[in-house]
Protein backbone atom coordinates (compact mmCIF):
# COMPACT_ATOMS: atom_id res chain seq x y z
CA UNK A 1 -7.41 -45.41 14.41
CA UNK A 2 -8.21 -48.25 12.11
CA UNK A 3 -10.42 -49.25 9.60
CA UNK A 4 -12.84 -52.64 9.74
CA UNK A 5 -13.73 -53.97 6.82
CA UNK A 6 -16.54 -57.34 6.76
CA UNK A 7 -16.13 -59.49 4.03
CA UNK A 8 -18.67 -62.86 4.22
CA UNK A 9 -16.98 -66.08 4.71
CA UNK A 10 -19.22 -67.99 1.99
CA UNK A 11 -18.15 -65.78 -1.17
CA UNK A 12 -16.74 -66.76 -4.57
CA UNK A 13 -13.37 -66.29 -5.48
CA UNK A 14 -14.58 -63.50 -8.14
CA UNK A 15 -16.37 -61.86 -5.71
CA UNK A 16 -13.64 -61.34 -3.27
CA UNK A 17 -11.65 -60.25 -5.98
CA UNK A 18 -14.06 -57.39 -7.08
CA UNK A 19 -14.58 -56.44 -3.32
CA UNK A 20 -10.59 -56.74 -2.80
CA UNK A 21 -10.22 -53.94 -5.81
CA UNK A 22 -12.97 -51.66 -4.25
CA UNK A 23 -11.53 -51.85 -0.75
CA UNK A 24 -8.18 -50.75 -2.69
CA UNK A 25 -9.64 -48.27 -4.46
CA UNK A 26 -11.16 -47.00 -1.22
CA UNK A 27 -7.73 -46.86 0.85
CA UNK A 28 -5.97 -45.31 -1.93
CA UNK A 29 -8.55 -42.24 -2.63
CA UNK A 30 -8.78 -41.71 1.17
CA UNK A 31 -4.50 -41.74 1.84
CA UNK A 32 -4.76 -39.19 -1.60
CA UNK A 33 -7.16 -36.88 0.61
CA UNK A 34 -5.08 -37.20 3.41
CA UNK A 35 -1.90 -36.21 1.91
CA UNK A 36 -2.95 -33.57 0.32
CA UNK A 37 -3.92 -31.98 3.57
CA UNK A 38 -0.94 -32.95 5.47
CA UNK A 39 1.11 -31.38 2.23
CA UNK A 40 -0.81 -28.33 2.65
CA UNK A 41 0.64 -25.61 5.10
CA UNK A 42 -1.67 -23.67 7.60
CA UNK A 43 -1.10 -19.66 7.20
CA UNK A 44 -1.04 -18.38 10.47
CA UNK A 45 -2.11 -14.40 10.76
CA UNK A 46 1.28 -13.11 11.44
CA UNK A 47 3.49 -14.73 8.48
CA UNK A 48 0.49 -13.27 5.94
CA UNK A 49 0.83 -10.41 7.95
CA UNK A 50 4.57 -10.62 7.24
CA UNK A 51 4.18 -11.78 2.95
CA UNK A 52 1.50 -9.01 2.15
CA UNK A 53 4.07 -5.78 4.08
CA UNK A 54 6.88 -7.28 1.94
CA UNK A 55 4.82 -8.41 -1.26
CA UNK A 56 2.46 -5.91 -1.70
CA UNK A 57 3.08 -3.39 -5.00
CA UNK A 58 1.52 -0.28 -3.14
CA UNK A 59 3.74 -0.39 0.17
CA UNK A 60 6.74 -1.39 -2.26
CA UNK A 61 6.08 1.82 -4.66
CA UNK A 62 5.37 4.22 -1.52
CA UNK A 63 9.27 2.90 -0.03
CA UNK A 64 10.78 3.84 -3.25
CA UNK A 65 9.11 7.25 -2.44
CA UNK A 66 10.43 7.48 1.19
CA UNK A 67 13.91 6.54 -0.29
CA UNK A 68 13.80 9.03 -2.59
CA UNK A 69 12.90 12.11 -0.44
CA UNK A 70 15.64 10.99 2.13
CA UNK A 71 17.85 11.88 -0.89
CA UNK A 72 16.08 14.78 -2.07
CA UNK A 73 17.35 16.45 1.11
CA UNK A 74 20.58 15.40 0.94
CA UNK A 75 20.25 17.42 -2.40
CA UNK A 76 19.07 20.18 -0.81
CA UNK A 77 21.58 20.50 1.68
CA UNK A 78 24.41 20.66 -1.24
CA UNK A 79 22.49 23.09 -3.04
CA UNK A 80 23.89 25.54 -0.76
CA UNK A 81 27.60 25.05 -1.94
CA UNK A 82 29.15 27.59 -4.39
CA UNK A 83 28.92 27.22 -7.92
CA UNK A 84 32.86 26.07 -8.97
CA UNK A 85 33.04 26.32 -13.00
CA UNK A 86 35.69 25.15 -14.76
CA UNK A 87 35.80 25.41 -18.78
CA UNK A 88 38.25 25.71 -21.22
CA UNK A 89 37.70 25.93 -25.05
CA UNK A 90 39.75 25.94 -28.47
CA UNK A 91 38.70 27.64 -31.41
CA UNK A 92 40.19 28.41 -35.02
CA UNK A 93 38.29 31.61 -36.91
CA UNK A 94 38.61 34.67 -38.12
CA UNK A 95 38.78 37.76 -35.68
CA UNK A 96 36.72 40.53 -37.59
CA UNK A 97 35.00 43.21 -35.45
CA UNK A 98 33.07 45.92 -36.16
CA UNK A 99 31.59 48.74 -34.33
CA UNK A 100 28.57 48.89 -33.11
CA UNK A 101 25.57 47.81 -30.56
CA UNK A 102 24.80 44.09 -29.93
CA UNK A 103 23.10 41.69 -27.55
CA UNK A 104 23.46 38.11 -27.66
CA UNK A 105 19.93 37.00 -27.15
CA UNK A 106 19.47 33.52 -25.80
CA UNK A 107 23.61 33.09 -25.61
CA UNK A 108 23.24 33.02 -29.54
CA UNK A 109 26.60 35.94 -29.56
CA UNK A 110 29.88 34.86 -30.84
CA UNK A 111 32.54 36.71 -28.58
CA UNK A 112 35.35 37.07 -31.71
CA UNK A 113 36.63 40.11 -31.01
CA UNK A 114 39.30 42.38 -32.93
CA UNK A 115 40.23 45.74 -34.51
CA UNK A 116 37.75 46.72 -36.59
CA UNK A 117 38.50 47.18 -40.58
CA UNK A 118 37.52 49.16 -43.03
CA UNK A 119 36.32 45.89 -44.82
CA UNK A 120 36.08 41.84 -44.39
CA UNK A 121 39.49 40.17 -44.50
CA UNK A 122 40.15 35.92 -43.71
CA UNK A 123 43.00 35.79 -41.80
CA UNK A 124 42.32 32.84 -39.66
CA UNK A 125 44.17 31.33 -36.20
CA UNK A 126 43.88 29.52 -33.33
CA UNK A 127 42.91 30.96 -29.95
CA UNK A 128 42.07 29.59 -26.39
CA UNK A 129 40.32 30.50 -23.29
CA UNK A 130 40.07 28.97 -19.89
CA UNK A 131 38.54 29.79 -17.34
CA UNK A 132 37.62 28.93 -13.88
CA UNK A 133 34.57 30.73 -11.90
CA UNK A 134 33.44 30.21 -8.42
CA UNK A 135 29.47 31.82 -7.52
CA UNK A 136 28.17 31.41 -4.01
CA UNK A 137 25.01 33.13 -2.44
CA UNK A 138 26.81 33.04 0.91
CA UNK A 139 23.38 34.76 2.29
CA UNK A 140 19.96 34.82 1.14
CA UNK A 141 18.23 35.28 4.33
CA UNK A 142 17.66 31.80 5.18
CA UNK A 143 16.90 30.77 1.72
CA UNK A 144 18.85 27.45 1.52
CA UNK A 145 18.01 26.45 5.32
CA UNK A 146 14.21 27.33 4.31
CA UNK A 147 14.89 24.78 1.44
CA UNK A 148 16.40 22.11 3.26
CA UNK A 149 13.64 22.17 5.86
CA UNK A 150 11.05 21.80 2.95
CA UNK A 151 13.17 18.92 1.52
CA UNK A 152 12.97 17.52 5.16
CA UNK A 153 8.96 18.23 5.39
CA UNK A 154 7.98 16.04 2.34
CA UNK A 155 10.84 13.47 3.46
CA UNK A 156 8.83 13.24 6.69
CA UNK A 157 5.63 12.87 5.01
CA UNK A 158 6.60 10.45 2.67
CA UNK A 159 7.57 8.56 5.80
CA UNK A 160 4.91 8.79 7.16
CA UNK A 161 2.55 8.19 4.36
CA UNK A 162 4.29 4.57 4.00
CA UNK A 163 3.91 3.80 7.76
CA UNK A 164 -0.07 4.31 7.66
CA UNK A 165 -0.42 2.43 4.60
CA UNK A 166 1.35 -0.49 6.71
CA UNK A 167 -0.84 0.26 9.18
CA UNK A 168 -3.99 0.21 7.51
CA UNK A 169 -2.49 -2.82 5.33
CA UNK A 170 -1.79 -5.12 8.02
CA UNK A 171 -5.61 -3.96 9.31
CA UNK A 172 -6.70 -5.44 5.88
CA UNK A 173 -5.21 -8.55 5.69
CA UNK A 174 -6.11 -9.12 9.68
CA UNK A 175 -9.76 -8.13 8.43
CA UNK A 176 -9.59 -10.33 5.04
CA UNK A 177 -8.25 -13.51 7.41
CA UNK A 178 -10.77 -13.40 9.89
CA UNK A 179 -13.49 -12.99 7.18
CA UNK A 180 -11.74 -15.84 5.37
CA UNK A 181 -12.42 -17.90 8.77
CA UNK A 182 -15.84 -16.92 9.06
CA UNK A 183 -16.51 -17.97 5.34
CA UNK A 184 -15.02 -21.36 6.01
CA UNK A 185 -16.88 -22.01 9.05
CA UNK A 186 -20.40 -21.11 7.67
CA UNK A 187 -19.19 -23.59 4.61
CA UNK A 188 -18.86 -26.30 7.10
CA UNK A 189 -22.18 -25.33 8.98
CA UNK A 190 -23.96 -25.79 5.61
CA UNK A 191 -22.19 -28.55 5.11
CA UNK A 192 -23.87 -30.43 7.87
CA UNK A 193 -27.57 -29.00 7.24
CA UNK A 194 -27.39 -30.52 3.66
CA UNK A 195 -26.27 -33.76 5.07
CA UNK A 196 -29.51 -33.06 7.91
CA UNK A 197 -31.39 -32.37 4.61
CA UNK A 198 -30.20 -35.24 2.79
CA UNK A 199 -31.35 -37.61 6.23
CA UNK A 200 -34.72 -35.91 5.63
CA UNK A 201 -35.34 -36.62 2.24
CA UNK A 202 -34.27 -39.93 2.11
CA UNK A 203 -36.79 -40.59 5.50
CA UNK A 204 -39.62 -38.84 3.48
CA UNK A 205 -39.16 -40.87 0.59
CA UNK A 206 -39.14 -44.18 2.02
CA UNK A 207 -41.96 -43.17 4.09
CA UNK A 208 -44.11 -41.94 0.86
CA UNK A 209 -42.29 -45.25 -1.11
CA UNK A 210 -44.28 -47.46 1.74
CA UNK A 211 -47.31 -45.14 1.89
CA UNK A 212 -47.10 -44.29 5.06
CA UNK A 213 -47.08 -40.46 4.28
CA UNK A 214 -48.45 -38.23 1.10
CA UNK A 215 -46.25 -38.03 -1.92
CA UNK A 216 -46.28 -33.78 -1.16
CA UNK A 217 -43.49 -34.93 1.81
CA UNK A 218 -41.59 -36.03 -0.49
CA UNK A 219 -41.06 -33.30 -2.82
CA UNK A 220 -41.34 -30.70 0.34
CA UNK A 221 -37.94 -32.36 1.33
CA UNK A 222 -36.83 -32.54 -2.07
CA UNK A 223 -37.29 -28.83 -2.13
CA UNK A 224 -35.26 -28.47 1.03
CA UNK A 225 -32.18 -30.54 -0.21
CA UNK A 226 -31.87 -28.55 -2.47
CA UNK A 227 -32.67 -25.11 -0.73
CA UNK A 228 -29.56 -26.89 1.48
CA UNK A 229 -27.66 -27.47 -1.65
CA UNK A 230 -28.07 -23.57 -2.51
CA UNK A 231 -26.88 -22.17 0.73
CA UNK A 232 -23.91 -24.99 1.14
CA UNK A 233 -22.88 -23.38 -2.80
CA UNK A 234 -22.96 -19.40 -2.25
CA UNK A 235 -21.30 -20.31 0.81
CA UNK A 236 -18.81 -21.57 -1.19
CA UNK A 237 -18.61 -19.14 -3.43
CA UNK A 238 -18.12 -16.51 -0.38
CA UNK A 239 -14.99 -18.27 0.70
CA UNK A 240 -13.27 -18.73 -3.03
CA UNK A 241 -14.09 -14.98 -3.44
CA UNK A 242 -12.80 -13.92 0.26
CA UNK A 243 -9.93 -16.46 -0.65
CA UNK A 244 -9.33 -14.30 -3.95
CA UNK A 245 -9.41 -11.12 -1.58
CA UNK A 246 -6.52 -12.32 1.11
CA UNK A 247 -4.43 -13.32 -2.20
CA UNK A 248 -4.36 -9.93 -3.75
CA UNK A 249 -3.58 -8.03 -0.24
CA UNK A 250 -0.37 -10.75 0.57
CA UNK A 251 0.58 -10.30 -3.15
CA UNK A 252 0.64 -13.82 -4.40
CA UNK A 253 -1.56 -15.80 -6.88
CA UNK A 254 -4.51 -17.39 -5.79
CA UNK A 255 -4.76 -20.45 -3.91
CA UNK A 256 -6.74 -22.69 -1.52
CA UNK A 257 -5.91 -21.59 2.47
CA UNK A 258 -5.19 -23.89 5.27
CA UNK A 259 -6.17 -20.82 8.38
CA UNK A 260 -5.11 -20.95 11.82
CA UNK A 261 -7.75 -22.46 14.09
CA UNK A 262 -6.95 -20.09 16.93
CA UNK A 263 -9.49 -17.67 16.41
CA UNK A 264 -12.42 -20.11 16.48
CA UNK A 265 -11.17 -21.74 19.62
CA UNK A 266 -10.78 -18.64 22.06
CA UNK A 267 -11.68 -14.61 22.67
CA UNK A 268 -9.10 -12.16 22.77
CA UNK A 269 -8.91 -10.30 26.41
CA UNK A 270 -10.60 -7.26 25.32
CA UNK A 271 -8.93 -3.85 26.91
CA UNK A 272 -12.15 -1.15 27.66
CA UNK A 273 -10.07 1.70 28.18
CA UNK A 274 -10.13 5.08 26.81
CA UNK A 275 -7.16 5.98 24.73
CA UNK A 276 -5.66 8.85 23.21
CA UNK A 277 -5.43 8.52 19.11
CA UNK A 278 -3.09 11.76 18.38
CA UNK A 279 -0.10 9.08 17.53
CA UNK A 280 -2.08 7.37 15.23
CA UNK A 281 -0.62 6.64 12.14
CA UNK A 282 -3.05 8.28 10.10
CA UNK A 283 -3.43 11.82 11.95
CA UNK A 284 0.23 11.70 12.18
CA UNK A 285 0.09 11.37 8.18
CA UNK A 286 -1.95 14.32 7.73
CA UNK A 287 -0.13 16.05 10.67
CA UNK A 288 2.84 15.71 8.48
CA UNK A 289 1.24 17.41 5.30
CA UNK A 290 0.04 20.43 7.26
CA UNK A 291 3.90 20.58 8.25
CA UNK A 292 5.26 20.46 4.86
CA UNK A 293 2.61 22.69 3.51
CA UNK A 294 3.88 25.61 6.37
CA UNK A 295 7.44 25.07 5.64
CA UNK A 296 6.75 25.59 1.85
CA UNK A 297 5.11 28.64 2.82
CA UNK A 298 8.09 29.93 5.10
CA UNK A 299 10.33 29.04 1.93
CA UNK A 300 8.71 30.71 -0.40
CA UNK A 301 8.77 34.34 1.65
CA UNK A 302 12.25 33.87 1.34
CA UNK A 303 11.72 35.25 -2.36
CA UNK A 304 11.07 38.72 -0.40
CA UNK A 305 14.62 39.58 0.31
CA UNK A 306 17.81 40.38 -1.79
CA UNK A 307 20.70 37.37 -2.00
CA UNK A 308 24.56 38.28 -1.65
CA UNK A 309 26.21 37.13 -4.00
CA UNK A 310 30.70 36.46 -3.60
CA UNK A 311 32.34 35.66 -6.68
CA UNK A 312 35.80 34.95 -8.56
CA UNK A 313 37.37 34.63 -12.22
CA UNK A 314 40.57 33.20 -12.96
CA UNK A 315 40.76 33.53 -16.79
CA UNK A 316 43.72 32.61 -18.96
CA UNK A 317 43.57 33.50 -23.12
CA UNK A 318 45.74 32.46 -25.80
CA UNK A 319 45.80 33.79 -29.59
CA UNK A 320 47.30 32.94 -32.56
CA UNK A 321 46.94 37.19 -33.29
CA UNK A 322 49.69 39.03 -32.09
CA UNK A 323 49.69 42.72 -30.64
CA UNK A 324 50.78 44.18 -33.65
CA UNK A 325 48.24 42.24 -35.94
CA UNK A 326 45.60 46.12 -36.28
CA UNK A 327 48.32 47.93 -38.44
CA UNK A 328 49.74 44.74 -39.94
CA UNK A 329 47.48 42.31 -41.04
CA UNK A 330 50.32 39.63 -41.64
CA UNK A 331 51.30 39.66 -37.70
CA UNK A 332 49.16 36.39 -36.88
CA UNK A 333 50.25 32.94 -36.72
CA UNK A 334 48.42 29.74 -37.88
CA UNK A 335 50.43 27.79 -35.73
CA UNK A 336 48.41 25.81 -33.28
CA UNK A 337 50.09 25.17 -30.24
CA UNK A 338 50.90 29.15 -30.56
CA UNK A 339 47.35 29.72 -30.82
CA UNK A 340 46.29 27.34 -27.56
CA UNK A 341 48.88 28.48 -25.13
CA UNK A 342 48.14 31.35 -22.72
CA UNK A 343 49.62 34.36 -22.99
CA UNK A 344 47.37 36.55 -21.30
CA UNK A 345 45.73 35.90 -17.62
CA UNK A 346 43.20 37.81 -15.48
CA UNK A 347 41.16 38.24 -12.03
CA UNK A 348 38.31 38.78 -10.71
CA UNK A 349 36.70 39.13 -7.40
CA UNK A 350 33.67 41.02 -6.12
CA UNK A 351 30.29 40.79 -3.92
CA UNK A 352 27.34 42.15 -5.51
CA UNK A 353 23.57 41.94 -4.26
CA UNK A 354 20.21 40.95 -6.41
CA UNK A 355 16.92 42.33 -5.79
CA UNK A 356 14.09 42.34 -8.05
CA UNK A 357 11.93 44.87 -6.19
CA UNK A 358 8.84 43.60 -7.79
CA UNK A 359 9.41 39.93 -6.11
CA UNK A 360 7.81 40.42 -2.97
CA UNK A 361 4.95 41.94 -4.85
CA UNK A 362 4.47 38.90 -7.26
CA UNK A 363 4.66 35.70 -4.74
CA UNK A 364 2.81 37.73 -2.04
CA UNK A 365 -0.40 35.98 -3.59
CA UNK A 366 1.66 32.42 -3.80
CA UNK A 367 1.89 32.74 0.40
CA UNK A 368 -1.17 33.93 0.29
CA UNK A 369 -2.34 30.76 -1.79
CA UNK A 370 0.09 28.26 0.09
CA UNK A 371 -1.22 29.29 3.56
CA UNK A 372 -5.15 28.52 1.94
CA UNK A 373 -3.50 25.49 1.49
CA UNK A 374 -2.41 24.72 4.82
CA UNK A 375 -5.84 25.39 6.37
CA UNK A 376 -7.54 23.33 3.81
CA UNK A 377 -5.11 20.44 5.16
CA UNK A 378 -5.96 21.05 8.13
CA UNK A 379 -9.49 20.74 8.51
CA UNK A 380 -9.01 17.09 6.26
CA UNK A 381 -6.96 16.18 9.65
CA UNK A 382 -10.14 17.32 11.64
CA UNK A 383 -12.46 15.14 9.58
CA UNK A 384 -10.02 12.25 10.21
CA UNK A 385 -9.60 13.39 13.52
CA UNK A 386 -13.64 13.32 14.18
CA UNK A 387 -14.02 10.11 12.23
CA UNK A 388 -11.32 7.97 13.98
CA UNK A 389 -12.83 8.98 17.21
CA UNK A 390 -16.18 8.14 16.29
CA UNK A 391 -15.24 4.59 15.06
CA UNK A 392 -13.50 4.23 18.51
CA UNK A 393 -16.53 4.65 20.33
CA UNK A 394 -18.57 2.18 17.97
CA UNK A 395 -15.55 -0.74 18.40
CA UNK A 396 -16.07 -0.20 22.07
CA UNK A 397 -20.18 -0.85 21.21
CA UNK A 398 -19.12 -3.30 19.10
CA UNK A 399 -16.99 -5.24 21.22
CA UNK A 400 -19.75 -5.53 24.57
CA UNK A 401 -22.48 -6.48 21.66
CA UNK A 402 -19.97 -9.16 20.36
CA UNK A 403 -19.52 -10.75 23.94
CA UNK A 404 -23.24 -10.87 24.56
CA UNK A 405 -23.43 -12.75 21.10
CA UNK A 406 -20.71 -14.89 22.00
CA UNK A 407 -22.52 -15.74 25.63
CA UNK A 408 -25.57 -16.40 24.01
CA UNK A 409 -24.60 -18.75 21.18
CA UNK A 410 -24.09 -21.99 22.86
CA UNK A 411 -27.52 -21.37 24.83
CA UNK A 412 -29.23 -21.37 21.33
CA UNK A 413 -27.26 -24.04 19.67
CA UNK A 414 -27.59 -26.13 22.49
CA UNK A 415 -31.65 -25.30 22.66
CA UNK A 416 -32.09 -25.57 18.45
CA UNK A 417 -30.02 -28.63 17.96
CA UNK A 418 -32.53 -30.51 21.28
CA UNK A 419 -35.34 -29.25 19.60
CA UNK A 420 -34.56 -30.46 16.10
CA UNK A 421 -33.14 -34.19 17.86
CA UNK A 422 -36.87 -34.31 19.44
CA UNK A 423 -38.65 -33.35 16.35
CA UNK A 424 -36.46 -35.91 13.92
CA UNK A 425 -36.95 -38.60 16.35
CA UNK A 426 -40.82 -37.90 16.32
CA UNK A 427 -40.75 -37.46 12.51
CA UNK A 428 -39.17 -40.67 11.86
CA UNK A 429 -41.76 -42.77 13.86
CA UNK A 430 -44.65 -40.53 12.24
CA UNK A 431 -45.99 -38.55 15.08
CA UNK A 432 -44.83 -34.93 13.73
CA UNK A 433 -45.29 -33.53 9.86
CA UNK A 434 -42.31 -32.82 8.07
CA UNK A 435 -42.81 -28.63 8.57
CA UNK A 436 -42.35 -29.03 11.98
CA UNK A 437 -39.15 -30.41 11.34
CA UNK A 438 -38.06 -28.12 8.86
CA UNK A 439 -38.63 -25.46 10.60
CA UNK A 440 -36.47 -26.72 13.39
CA UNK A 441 -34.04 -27.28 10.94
CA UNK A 442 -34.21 -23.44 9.81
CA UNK A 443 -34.01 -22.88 13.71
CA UNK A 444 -30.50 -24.85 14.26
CA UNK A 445 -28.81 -23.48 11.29
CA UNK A 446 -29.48 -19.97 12.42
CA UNK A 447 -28.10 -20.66 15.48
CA UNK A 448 -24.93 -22.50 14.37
CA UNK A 449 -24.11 -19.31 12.05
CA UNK A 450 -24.20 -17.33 14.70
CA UNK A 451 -22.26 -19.52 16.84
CA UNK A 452 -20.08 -19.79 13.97
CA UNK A 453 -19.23 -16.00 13.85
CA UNK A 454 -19.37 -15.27 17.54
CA UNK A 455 -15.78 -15.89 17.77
CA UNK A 456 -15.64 -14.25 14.46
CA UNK A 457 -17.22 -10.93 15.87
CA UNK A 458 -15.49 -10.89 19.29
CA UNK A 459 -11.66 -11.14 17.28
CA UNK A 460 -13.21 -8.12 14.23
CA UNK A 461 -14.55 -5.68 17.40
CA UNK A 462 -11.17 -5.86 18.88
CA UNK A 463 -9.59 -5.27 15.32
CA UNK A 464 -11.77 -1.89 14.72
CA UNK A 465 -10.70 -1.06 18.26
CA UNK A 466 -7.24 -1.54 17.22
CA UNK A 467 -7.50 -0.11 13.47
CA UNK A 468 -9.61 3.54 15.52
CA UNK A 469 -6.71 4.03 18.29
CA UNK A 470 -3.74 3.44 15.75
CA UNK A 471 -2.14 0.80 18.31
CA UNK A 472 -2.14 -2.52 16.09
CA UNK A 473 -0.41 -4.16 19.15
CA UNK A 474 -3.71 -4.29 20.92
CA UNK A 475 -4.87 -6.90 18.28
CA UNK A 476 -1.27 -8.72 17.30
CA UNK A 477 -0.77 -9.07 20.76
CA UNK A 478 -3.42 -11.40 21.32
CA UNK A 479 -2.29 -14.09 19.12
């Protein structure tokens, strides 16, 4: 490719300077344009596909969630192992008792304990206790199992929650690109009908110039131009906004797209067949909630029955008051290692049972209520359920409408683009008004917008197909 320039041979030396500066000029601003679009990298489908599942803040939140309820049942599980206390404590007081009834409400009772006097005294000394307790509901009819499978339920759900929203994600950027195509396209057919429009004018304003026609001509294609003008801008505007769209789904800040031109070059082979949408990612979703909602219910019964209970106490005590300290009140020692050091040790073991008889009675009406709950979940994953299926039967309309579009689109570009040749030709030598022409004009640029978005329609049919059955490999695989 090369570029031929004709410069007269009879020419001052000024002007072949100024025409050697413009010819510059020219080179320059077209190697600009050209770098810039050899600097700018086409996005194919599959690496947006690829930035918006890693980039995008929802799908990165709802992982964080998944993550978290894989933990939450490793905390369940260890919620099952005995309670092992250990504590030990060193105090310096006074041990004045006295009798009579008390009850240390909210833990607020001191446990100082000693002979009680016939009045207050402040003889002060160290004491100790530690002590080491081990609690374990070693059966609660299926409480803790009951719990774990609940932790495992929402787990599950969370999972599953994050793989439809990649699912329907990677149906929204697919969707976003191929509009994104379409926008570009229609920009480029509008393009070329305001440079037709342009032609137009410029032929009805010589003619009117040399008064061969009626000034009226002129301004009728004057109107046009700029009716072109209109189209060729909201056109634009589509694609900077559909532009804006893809951005915020991939995650990044917005920018001008270089798109893959596979999708206006070729159909997908479209697949007819009847399938089955119970694994789609949605329904498995709400599946999943109807799950989690029944084990909660199951766990929650569990409240009905009593829980065993095995326990031990291994306590040692110290004092700084010594055996014979209730008939002589001088028998104590402020000493404080004497105080701290254990003189005294006890056990403890034992099973016991707890039953509050009035449980059952209470969160009878919270099955109740959780069950409710359960149903109501369950006729959401009917209404998804009906509405998937119906959208799979419209792609499959969809689809046979699209590939009668895309049959019939070259017909009628190839008919409107003859008809408006014949009718510029006859225009130009003056045997045709300039209506006639126009509305040939009208006539081709309907049918290059819908040859534009045949391809278009074919390529969004299949992706509704794929976006009802909940197999996104019937769409990815095509590219």
């Amino acid at each position: 490719m090369g570029i031929l320039f004709s410069i007269p041979i009879i020419c001052s030396k000024k002007m072949i300077n100024i025409k050697s500066k413009r010819i510059i000029f020219f080179v320059l601003i077209t190697l600009l344009k050209f770098s810039t679009l050899i600097a700018q990298k086409q996005l194919s489908l599959k690496e947006a596909l690829k930035i918006g599942t890693e980039n995008y803040g929802i799908i990165k939140a709802k992982t964080q969630y998944a993550e978290a309820s894989k933990i939450s049942v490793e905390q369940a599980k260890r919620d099952g192992l005995p309670n092992f206390n250990v504590s030990a404590q060193q105090d310096f007081g006074t041990v004045n008792g006295q009798y009579g009834p008390l009850y240390g409400f909210n833990g607020l009772g001191v446990s100082s304990a000693g002979p009680a006097f016939a009045q207050q005294n402040n003889n002060a000394a160290f004491g100790a206790l530690y002590l080491t307790n081990i609690n374990w509901d070693f059966f609660a009819f299926g409480k803790v199992k009951e719990k774990i499978k609940v932790a495992e339920a929402i787990a599950l759900k969370d999972g599953k929650d994050l793989n439809q929203e990649l699912f329907q994600h990677r149906i929204k950027i697919s969707a976003a690109y191929l509009n994104l195509i379409a926008a570009k396209q229609l920009k480029h057919s509008y393009e070329k009908n305001l440079n037709r429009a342009d032609t137009s004018r410029r032929i009805a304003v010589a003619k009117v110039l040399s008064g061969m026609i009626p000034g009226v001509d002129s301004s009728q294609a004057n109107a046009e131009y700029s009716s072109a003008k209109i189209l060729l801008t909201k056109s634009m505007d589509q694609e900077a906004e559909l532009s804006n769209q893809l951005s915020q789904l991939l995650g990044i800040a917005p920018q001008e797209y270089m798109l893959d031109s596979f999708f206006i070059s070729r159909i997908p082979k479209l697949l007819q067949d009847s399938i089955a949408i119970q694994q789609h990612p949605l329904l498995q979703f709400y599946q999943s909630r109807i799950d989690a909602s029944d084990a909660q219910s199951k766990y929650i019964k569990t409240g009905y029955y009593p829980v065993f209970t095995a326990v031990g106490v291994l306590q040692g005590r110290g004092s700084g008051f010594n055996s014979g300290y209730p008939n002589n009140q001088l028998d104590f020692s402020k000493n404080y290692w004497t105080g701290i050091t254990p003189a005294r040790t006890n056990y403890l073991f034992g099973v016991g049972v707890t039953w509050n008889i009035t449980q059952p009675y209470r969160i009878s009406q919270q099955v109740k209520s959780q069950n409710i709950i359960s149903k109501g979940l369950q006729e959401e994953y009917n209404f998804i359920d009906q509405q998937l299926k119906a959208q799979l039967q419209l792609s499959d309309t969809k689809i046979k409408n699209a590939l009668v579009l895309f049959n019939e689109a070259p017909v009628q570009v190839k008919a409107a683009t003859d008809a408006y040749l014949q009718k510029s030709v006859l225009y130009k030598n003056g045997l045709t008004n300039l209506v006639d022409l126009t509305q040939t004009l009208y006539t081709l640029v309907r049918a290059e917008t819908d040859r534009d978005i045949a391809f278009n329609n074919v390529w969004q049919a299949l992706l509704l197909k794929a976006a009802s059955t909940g197999d996104f490999s019937l769409f990815e695989n095509q590219f």
